[in-house]
Protein backbone atom coordinates (compact mmCIF):
# COMPACT_ATOMS: atom_id res chain seq x y z
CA UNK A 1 95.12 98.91 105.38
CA UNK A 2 92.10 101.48 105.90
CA UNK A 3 92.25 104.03 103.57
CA UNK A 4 93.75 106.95 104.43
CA UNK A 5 90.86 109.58 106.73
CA UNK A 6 90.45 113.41 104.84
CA UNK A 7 90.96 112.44 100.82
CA UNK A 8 87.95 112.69 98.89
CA UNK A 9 89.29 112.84 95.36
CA UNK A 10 86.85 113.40 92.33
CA UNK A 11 86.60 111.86 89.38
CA UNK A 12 86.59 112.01 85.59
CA UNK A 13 85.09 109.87 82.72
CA UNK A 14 88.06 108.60 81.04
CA UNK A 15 86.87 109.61 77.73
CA UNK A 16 85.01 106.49 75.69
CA UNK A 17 86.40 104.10 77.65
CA UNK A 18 83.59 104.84 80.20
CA UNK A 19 86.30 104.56 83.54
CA UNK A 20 85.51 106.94 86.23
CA UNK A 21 89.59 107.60 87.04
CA UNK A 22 90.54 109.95 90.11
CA UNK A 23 91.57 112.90 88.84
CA UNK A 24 95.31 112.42 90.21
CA UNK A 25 96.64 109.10 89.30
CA UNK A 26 99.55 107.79 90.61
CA UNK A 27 102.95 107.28 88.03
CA UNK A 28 105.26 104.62 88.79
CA UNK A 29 108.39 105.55 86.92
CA UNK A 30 109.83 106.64 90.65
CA UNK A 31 109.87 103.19 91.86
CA UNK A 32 112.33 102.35 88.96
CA UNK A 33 115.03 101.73 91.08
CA UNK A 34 118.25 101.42 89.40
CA UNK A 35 118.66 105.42 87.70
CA UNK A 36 115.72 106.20 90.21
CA UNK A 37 115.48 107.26 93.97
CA UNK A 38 117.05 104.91 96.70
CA UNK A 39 113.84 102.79 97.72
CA UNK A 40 113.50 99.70 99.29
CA UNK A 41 110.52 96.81 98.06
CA UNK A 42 108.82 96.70 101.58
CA UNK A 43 108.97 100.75 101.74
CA UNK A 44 107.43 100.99 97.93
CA UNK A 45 105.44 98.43 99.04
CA UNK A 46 103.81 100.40 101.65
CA UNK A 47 103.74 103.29 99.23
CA UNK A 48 101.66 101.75 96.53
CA UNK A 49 99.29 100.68 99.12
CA UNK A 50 99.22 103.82 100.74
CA UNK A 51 98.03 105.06 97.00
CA UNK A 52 95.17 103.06 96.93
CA UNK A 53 94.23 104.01 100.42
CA UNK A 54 94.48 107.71 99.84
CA UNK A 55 91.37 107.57 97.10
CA UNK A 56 93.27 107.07 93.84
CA UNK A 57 92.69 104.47 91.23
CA UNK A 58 94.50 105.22 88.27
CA UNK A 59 98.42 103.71 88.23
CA UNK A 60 100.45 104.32 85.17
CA UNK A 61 103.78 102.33 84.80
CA UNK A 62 105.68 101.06 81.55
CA UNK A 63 108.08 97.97 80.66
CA UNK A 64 110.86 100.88 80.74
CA UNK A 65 109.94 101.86 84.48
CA UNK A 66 112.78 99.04 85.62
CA UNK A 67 111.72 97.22 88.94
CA UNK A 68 108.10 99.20 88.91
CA UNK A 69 106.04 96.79 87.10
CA UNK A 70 107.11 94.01 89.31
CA UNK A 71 106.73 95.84 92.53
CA UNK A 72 103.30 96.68 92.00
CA UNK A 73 102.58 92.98 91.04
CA UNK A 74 103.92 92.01 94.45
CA UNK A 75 102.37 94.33 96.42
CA UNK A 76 98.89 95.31 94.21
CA UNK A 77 98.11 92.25 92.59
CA UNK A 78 95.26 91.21 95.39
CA UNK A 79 93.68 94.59 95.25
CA UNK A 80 93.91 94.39 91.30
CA UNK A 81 89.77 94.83 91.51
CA UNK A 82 90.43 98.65 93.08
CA UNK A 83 92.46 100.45 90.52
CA UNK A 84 92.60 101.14 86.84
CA UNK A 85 96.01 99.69 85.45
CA UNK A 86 97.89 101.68 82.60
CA UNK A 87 101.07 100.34 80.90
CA UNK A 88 103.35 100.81 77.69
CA UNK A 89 104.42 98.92 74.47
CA UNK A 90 107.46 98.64 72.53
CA UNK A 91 109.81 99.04 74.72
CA UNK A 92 112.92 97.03 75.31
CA UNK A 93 111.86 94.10 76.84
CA UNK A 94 114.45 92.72 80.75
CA UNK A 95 115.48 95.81 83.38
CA UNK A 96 116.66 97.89 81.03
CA UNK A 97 115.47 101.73 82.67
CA UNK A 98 114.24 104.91 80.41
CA UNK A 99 116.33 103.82 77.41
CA UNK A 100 116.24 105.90 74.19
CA UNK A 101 113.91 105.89 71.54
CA UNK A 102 115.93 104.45 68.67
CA UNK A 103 116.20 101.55 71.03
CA UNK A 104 111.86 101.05 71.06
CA UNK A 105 110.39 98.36 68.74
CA UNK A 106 106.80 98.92 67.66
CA UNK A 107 106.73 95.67 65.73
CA UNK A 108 104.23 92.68 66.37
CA UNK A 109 106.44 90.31 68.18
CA UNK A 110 108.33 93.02 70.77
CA UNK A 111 104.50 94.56 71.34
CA UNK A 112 103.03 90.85 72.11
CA UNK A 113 105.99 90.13 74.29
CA UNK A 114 106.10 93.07 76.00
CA UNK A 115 102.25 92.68 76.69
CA UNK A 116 102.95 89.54 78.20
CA UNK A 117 105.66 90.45 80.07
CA UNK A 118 103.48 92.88 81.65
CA UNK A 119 100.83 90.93 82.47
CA UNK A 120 103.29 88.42 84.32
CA UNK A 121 105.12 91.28 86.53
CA UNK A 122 101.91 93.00 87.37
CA UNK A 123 100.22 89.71 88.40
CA UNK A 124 97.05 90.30 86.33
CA UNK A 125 95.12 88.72 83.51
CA UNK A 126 94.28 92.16 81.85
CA UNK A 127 95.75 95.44 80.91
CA UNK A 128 93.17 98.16 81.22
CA UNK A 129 95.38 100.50 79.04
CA UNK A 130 98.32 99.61 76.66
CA UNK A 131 99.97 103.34 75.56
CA UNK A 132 102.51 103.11 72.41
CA UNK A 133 105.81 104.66 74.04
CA UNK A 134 107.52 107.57 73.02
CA UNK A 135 104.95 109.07 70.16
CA UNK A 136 106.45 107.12 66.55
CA UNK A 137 105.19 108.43 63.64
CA UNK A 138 102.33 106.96 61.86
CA UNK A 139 104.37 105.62 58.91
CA UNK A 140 106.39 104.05 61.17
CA UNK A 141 102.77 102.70 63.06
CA UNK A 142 101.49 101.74 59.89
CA UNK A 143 104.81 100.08 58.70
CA UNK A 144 104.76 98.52 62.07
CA UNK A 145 101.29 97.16 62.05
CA UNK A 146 101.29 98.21 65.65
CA UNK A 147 98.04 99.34 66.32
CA UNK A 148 96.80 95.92 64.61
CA UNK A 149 98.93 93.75 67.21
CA UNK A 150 97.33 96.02 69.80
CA UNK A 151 93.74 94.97 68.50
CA UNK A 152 94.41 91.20 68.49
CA UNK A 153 95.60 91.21 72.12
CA UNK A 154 92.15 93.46 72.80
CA UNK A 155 90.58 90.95 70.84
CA UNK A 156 91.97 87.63 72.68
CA UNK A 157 91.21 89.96 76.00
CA UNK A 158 94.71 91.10 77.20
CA UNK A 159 94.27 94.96 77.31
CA UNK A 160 91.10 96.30 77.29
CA UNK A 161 91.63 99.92 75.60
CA UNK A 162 94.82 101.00 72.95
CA UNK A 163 96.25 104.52 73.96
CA UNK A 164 99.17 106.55 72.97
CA UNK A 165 101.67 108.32 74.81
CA UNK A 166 101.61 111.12 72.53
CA UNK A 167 103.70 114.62 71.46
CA UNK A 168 104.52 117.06 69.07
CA UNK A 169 105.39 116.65 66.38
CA UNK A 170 103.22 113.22 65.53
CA UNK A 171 100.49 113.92 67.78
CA UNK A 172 98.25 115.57 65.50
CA UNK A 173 98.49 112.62 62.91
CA UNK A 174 97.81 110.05 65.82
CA UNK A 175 94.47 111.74 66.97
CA UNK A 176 93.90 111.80 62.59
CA UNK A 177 94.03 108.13 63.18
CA UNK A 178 91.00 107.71 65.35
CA UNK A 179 92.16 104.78 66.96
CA UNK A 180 93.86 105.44 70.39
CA UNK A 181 91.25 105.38 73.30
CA UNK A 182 93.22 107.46 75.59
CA UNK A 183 96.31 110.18 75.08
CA UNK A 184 98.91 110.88 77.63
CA UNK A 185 100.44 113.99 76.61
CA UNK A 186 102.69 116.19 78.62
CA UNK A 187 101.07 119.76 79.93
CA UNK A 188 101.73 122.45 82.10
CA UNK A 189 101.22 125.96 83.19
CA UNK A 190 104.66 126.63 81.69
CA UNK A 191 104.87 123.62 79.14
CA UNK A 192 101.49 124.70 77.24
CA UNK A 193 102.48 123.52 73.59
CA UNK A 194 99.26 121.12 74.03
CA UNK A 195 96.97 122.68 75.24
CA UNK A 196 94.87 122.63 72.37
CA UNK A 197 95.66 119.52 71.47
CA UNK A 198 94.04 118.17 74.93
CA UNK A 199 90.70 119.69 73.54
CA UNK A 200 91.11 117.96 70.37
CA UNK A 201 91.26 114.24 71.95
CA UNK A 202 88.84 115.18 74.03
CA UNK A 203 86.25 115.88 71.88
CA UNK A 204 87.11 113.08 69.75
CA UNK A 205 85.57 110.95 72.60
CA UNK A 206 89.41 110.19 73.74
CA UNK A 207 90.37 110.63 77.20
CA UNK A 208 93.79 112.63 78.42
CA UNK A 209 95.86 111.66 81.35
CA UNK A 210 98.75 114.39 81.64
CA UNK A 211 102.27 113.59 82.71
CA UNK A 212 104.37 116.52 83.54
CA UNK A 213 101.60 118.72 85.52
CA UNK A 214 103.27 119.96 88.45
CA UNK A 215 106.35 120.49 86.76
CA UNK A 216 108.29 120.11 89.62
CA UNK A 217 106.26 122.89 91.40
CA UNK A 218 107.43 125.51 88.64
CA UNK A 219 110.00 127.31 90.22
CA UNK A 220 111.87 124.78 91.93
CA UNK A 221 114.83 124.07 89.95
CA UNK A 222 116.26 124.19 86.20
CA UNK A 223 114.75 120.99 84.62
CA UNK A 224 114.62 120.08 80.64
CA UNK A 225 111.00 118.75 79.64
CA UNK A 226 109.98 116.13 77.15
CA UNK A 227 109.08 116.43 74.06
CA UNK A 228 110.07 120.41 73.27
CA UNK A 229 112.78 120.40 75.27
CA UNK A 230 113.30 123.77 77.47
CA UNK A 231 116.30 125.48 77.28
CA UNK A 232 117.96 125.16 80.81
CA UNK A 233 116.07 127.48 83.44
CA UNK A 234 113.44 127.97 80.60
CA UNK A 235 110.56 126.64 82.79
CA UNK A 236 111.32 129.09 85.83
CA UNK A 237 111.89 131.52 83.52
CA UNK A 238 107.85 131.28 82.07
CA UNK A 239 106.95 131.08 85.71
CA UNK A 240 108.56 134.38 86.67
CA UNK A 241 108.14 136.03 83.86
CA UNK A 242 104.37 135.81 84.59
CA UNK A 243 104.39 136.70 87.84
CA UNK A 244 102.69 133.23 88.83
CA UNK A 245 103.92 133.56 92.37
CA UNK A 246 102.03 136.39 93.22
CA UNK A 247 99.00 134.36 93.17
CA UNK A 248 100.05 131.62 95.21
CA UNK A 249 97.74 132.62 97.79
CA UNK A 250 99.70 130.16 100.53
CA UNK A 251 100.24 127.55 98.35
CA UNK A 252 103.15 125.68 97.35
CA UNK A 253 104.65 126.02 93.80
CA UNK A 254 103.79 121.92 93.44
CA UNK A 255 100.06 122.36 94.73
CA UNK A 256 98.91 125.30 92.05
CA UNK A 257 100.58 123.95 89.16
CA UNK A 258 99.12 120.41 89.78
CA UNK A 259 95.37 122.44 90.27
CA UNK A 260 96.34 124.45 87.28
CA UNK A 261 96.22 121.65 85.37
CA UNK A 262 93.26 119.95 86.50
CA UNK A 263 91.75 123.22 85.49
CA UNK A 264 91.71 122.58 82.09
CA UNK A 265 88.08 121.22 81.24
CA UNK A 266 89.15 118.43 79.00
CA UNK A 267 91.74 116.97 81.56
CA UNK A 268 90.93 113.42 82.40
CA UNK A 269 93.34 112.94 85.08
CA UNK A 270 97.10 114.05 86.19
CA UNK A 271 99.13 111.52 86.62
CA UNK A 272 101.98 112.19 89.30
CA UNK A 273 105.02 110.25 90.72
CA UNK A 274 106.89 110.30 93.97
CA UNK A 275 108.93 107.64 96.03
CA UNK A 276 108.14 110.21 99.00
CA UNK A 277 105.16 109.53 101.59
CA UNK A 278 104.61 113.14 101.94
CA UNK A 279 105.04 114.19 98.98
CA UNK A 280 101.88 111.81 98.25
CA UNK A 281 99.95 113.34 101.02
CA UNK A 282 100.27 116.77 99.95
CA UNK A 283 99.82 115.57 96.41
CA UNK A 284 96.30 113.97 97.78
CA UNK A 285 95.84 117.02 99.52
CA UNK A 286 96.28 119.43 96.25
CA UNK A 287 94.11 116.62 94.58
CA UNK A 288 91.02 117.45 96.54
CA UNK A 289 90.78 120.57 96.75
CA UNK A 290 90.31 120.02 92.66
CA UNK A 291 90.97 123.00 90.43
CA UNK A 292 91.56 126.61 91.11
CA UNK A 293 88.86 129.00 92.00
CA UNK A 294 87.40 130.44 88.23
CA UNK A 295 88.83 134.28 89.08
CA UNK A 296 92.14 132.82 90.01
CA UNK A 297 92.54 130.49 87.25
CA UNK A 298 91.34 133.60 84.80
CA UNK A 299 93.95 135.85 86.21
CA UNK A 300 96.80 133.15 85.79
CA UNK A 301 95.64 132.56 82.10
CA UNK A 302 95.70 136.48 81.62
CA UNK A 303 99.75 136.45 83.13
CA UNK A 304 100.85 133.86 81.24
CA UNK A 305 99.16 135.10 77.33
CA UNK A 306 100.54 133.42 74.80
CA UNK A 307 104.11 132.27 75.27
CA UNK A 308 103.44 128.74 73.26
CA UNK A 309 100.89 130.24 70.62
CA UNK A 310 98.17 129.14 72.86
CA UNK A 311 95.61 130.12 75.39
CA UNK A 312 94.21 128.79 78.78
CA UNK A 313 90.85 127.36 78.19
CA UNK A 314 88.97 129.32 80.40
């Protein structure tokens, strides 16, 4: 399939693991099926390869992503050579979807087999990225010996770079640690409780992929986030309360909070999901027209203050 005419998307280093990632990735948790949108294998099929051919090459996915892992095996695993390939550990291993964290094992024999389940479904012989799920504790890392298991399958050639999939409260002790390459962490024009934290891994040499960018364009609906939860309506309630729509400037809600975020210097990459062809064209779209213009960025850090304790990074 050609790629897709009109998508020039840049890219960022990916921190010390020198990768040059597209600065929207693509996240597979909506091709979960079962608990997930209605989608069919040929449809997400043509989806996945429709990602590629739209510019980006960045796909994160996890064990706990249900059918996702296997789909892009089917459908990816002969353009493996185009895209960087994220995953997760410690999660439960079979079809089980988004389970809780009680239910995650971080010890050596459910991170190898998850590993290799992994590298089975996805039809590959490497990992590029292997993030610990759902941000345990150190003591329970260190109990755990997790990060250890992750070095041996580095070592015998499995993965090729340990992240973590990171939050408040235990995020500060994992960057202590000075052993995850890479840090998804969850960030947002009205989820900004990281935003410092970003900078931190960053200039620790780590790179940051964000989850939770766009959230859901802002205004959109009442949604809970992950890990301080909102109160219900919370996140609409940031976005009115600083006027954000005002300087939407014919934009959607979707396309300046996803160029928000990529306006944060130490971003590495946004990583965004949809089951929706359109939604990933006007994702693409949003993509490459990169951040928001300096003076419009300033003004939205000026309306939004301090409602987390922290600033824009202007």
């Amino acid at each position: 399939m050609a790629q897709q005419p009109g998508f020039a998307i840049a890219t960022r280093r990916l921190g010390r693991t020198g990768a040059d990632v597209t600065i929207l990735g693509y996240g597979a948790m909506e091709l979960r099926g079962r608990g997930g949108p209605a989608i069919a294998a040929a449809e997400a099929g043509r989806l996945l390869n429709a990602v590629l051919d739209g510019g980006i090459n960045l796909i994160d996915t996890s064990i706990d992503y249900g059918q996702s892992e296997e789909l892009i095996g089917r459908y990816l695993a002969r353009r493996r050579d185009e895209y960087f390939l994220a995953s997760k550990c410690g999660c439960p291993l079979g079809r089980r979807v988004l389970p809780r964290h009680r239910r995650h094992d971080y010890r050596a024999a459910r991170v190898t087999a998850g590993v290799e389940q992994s590298l089975r479904r996805l039809r590959t012989d490497r990992l590029d990225l292997v993030q610990v799920h759902f941000s345990p504790s150190r003591a329970r890392l260190d109990a755990d010996r997790t990060v250890e298991t992750l070095a041996t399958l580095r070592d015998q050639g499995k993965i090729r770079f340990i992240g973590m999939s990171g939050t408040l409260p235990h995020l500060p002790e994992h960057l202590a640690m000075g052993v995850f390459d890479v840090f998804q962490i969850p960030y947002s024009a009205v989820q900004r409780e990281h935003e410092d934290l970003i900078t931190t891994a960053a200039k620790a040499g780590a790179g940051t992929l964000i989850r939770g960018g766009v959230a859901r364009g802002g205004p959109a609906k009442n949604w809970k986030s992950e890990p301080i939860d909102l109160t219900p309506g919370e996140g609409p309630r940031r976005w009115e309360a600083a006027g954000l729509r005002e300087l939407l400037d014919g934009m959607n809600g979707t396309e300046f909070m996803l160029r928000f975020t990529l306006s944060h210097p130490d971003v590495s990459a946004a990583i965004v999901g949809t089951s929706e062809p359109g939604h990933l064209r006007a994702n693409l779209a949003a993509a490459e027209k990169g951040p928001l213009p300096a003076d419009l960025y300033a003004e939205a850090c000026r309306r939004l203050g301090r409602p987390t304790g922290y600033r824009c990074r202007e």
